[in-house]
PDB file of N, CA and C in Angstrom:
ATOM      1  N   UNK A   1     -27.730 -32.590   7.786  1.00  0.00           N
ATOM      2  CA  UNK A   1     -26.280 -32.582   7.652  1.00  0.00           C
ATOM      3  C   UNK A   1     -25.858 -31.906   6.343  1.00  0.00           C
ATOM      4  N   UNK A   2     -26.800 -32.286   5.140  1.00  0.00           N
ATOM      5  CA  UNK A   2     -25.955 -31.910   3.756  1.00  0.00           C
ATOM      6  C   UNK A   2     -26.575 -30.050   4.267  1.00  0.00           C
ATOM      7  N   UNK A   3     -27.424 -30.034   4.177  1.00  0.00           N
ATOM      8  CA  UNK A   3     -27.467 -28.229   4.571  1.00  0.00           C
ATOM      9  C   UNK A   3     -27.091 -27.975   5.281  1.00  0.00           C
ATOM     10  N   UNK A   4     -26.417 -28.210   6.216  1.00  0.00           N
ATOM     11  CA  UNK A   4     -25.432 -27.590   7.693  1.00  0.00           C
ATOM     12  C   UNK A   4     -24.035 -27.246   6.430  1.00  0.00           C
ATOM     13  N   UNK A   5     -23.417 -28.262   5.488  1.00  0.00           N
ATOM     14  CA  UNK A   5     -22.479 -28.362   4.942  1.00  0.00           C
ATOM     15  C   UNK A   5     -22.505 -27.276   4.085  1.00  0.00           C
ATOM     16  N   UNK A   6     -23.406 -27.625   3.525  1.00  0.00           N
ATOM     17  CA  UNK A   6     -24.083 -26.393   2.247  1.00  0.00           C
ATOM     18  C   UNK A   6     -23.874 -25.079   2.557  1.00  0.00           C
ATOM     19  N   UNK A   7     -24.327 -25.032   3.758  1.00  0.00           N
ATOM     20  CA  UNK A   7     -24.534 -23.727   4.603  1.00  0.00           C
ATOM     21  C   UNK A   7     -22.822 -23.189   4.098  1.00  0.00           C
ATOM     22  N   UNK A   8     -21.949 -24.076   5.578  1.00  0.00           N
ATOM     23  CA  UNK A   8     -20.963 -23.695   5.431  1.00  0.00           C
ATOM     24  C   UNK A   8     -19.971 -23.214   4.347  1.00  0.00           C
ATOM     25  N   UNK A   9     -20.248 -24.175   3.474  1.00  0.00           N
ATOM     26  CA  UNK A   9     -19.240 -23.730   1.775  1.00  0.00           C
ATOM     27  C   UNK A   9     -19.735 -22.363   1.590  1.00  0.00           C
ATOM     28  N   UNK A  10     -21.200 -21.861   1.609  1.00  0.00           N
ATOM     29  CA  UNK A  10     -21.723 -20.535   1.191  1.00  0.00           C
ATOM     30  C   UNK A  10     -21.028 -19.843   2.020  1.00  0.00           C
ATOM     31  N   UNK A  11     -21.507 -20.077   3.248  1.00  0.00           N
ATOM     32  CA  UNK A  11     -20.269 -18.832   4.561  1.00  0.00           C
ATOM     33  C   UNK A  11     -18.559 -18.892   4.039  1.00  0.00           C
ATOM     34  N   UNK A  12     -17.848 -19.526   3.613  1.00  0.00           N
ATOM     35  CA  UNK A  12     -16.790 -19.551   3.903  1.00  0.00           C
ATOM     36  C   UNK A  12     -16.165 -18.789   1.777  1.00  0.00           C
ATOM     37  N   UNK A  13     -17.407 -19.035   1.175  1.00  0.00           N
ATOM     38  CA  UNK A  13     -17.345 -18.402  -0.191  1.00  0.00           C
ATOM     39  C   UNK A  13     -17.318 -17.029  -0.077  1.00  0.00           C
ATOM     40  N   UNK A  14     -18.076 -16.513   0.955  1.00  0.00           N
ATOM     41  CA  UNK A  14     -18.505 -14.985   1.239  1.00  0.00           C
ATOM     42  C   UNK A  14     -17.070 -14.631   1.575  1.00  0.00           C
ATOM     43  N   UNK A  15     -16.691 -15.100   2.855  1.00  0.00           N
ATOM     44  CA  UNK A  15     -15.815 -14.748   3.439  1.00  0.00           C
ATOM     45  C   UNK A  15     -14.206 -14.950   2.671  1.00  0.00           C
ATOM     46  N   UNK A  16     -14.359 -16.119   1.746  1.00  0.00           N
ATOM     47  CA  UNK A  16     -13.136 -15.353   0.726  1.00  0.00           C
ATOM     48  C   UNK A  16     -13.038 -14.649  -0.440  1.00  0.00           C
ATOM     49  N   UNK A  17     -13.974 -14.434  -0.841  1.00  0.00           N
ATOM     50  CA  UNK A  17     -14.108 -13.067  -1.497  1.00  0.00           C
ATOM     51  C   UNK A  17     -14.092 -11.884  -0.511  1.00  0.00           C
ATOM     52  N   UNK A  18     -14.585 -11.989   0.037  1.00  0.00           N
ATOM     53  CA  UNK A  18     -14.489 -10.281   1.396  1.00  0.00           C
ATOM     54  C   UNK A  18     -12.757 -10.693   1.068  1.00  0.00           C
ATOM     55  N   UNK A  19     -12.639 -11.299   1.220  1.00  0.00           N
ATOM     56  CA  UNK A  19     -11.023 -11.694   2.378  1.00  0.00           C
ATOM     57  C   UNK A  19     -10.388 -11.362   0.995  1.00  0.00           C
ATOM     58  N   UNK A  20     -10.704 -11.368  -0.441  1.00  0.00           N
ATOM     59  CA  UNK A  20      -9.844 -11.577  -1.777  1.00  0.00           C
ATOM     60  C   UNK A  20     -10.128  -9.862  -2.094  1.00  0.00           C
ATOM     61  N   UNK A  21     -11.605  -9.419  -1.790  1.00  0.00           N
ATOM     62  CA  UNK A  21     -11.293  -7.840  -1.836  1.00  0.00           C
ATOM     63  C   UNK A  21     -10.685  -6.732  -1.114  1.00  0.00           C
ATOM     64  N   UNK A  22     -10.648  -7.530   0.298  1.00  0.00           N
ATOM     65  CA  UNK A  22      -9.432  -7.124   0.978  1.00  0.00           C
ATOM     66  C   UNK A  22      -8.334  -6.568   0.778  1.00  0.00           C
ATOM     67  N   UNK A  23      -7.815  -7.667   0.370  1.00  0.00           N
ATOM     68  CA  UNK A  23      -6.453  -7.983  -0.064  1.00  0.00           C
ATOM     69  C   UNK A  23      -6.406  -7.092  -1.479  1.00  0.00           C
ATOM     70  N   UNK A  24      -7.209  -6.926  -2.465  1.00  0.00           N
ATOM     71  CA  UNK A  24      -6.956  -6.156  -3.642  1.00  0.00           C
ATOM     72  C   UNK A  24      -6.809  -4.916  -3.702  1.00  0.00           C
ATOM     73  N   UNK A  25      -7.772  -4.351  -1.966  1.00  0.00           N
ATOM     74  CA  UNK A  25      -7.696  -2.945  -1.504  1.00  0.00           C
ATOM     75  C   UNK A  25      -6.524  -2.642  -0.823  1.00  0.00           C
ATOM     76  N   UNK A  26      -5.729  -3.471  -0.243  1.00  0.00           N
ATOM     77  CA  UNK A  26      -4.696  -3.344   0.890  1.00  0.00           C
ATOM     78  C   UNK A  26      -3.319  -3.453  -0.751  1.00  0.00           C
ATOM     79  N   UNK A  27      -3.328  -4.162  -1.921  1.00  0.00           N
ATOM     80  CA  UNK A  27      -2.017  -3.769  -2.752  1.00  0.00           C
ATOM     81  C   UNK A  27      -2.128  -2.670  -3.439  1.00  0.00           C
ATOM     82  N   UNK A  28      -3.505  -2.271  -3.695  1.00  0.00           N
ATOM     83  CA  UNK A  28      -3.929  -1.035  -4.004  1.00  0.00           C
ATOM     84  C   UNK A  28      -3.177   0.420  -3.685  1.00  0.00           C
ATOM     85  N   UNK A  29      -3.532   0.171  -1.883  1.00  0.00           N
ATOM     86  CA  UNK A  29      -2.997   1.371  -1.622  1.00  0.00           C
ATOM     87  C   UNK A  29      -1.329   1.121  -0.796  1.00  0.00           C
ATOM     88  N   UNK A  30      -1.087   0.071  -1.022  1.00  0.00           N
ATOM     89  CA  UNK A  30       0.253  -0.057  -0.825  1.00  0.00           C
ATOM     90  C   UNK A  30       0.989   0.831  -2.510  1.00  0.00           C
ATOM     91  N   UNK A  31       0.316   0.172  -3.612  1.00  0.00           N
ATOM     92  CA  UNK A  31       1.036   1.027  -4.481  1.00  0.00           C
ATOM     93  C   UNK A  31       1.149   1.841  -4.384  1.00  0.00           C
ATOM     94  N   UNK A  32      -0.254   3.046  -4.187  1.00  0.00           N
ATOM     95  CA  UNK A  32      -0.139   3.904  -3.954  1.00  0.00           C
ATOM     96  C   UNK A  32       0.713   4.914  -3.179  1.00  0.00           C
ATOM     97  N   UNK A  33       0.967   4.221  -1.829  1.00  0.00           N
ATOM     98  CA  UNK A  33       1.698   4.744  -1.335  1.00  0.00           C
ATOM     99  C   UNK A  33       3.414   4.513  -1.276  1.00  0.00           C
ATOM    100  N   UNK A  34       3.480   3.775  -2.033  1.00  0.00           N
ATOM    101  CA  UNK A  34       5.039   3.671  -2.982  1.00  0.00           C
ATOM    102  C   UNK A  34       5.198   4.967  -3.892  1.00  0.00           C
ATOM    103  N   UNK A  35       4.437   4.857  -4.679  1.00  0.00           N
ATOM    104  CA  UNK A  35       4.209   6.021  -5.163  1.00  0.00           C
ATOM    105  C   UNK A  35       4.383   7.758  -4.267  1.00  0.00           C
ATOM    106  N   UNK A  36       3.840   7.868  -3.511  1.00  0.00           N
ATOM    107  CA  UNK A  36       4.198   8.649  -3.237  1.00  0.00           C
ATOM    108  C   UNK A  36       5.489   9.331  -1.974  1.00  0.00           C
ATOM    109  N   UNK A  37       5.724   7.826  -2.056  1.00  0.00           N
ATOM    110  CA  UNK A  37       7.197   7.747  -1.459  1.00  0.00           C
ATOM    111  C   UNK A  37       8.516   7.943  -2.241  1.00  0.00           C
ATOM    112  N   UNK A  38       7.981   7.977  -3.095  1.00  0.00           N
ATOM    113  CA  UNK A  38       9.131   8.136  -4.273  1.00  0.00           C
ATOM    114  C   UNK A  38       8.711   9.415  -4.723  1.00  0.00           C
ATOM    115  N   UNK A  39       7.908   9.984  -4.374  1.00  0.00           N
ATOM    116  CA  UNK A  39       7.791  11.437  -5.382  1.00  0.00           C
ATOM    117  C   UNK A  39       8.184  12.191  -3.757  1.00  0.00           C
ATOM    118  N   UNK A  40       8.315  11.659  -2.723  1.00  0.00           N
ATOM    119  CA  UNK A  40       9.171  12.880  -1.289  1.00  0.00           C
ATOM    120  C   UNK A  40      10.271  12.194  -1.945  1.00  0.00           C
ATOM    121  N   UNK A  41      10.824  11.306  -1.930  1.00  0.00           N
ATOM    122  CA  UNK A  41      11.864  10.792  -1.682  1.00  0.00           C
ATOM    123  C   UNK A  41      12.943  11.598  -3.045  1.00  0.00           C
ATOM    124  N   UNK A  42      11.777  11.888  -4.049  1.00  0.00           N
ATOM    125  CA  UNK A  42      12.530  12.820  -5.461  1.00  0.00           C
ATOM    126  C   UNK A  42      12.808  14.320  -4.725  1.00  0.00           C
ATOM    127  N   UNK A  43      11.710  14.776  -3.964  1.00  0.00           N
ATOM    128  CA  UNK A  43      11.869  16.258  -3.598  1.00  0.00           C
ATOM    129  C   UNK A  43      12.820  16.269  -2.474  1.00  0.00           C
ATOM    130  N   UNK A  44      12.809  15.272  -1.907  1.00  0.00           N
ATOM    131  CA  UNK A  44      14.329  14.965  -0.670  1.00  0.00           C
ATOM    132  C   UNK A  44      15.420  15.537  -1.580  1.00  0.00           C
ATOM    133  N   UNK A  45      15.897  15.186  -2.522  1.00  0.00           N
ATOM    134  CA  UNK A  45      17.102  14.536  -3.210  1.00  0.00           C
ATOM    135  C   UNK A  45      17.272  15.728  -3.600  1.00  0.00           C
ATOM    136  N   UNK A  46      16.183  16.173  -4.649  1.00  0.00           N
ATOM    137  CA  UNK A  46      16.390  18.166  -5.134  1.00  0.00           C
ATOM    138  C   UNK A  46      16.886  18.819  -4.516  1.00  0.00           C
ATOM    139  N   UNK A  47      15.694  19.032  -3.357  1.00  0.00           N
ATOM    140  CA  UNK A  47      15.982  20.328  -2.244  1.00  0.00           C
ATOM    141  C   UNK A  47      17.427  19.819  -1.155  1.00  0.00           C
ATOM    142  N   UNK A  48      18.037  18.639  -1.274  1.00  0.00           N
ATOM    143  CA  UNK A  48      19.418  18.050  -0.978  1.00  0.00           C
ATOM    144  C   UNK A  48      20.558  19.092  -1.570  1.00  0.00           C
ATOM    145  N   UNK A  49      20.263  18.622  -2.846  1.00  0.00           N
ATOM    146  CA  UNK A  49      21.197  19.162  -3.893  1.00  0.00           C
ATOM    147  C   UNK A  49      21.259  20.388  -4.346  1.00  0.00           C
ATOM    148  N   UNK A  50      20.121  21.597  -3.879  1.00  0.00           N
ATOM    149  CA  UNK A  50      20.042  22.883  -4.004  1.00  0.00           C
ATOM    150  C   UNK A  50      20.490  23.190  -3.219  1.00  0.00           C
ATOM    151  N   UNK A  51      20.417  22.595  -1.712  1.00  0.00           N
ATOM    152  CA  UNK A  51      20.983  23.161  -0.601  1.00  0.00           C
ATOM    153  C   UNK A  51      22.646  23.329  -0.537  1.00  0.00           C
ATOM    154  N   UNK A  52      22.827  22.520  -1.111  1.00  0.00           N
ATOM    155  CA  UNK A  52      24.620  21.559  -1.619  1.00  0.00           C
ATOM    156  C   UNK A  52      25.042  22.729  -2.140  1.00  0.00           C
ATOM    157  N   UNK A  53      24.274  22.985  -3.143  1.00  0.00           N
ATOM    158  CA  UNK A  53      24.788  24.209  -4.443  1.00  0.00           C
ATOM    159  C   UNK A  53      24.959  25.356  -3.873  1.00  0.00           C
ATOM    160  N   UNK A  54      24.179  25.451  -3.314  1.00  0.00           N
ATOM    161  CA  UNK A  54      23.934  26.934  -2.050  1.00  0.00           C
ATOM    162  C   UNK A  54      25.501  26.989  -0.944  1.00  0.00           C
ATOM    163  N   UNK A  55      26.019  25.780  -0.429  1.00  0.00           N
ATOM    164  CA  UNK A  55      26.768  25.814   0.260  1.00  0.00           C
ATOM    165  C   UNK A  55      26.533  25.548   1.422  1.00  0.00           C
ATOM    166  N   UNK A  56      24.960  25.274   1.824  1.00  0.00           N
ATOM    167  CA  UNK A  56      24.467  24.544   3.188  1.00  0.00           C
ATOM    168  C   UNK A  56      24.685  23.187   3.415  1.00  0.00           C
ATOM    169  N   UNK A  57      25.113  22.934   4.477  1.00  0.00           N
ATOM    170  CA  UNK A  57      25.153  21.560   4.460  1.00  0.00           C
ATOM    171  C   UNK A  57      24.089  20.701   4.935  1.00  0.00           C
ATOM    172  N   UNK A  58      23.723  19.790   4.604  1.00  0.00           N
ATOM    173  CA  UNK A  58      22.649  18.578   4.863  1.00  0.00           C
ATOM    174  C   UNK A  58      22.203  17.846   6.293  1.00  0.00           C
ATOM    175  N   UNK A  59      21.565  18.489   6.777  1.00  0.00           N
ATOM    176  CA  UNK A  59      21.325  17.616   8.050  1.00  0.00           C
ATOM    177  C   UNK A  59      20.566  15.965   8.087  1.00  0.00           C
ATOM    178  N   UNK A  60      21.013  14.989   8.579  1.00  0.00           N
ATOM    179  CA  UNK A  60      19.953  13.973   8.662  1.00  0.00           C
ATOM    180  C   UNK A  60      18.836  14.358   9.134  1.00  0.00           C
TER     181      UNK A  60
END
C-alpha cells in the first residue's frame, strides 16, 4: 500500500511539473505573440494614415 502511494505522489510530481512547464511555454508565446500584434497593429495605423494623407480612403 505505502508504495502503491509512493508511487503515485512520484507520478502526479512528474506530471505537475510537465503540466507547470507547459504552462510557462504556453505565456511565453502568448507574449510573444502580443508582441507581435502590436507591431501589425503599429504598421496598420501608419500605412492607415499615409493612405489618409494620400487622399485614399480606408477600407475595413
Amino acid at each position: 500500500m505505502r508504495e502503491q502511494l509512493e508511487q503515485r505522489v512520484k507520478e502526479l510530481k512528474a506530471e505537475f511539473e510537465s503540466g507547470q512547464k507547459m504552462l510557462a511555454d504556453l505565456e511565453s508565446r502568448q507574449t510573444n505573440m502580443r508582441t507581435v500584434l502590436q507591431r501589425i497593429s503599429g504598421a496598420i495605423q501608419v500605412l492607415e494614415e499615409e493612405l489618409a494623407k494620400a487622399g485614399y480612403s480606408v477600407e475595413e
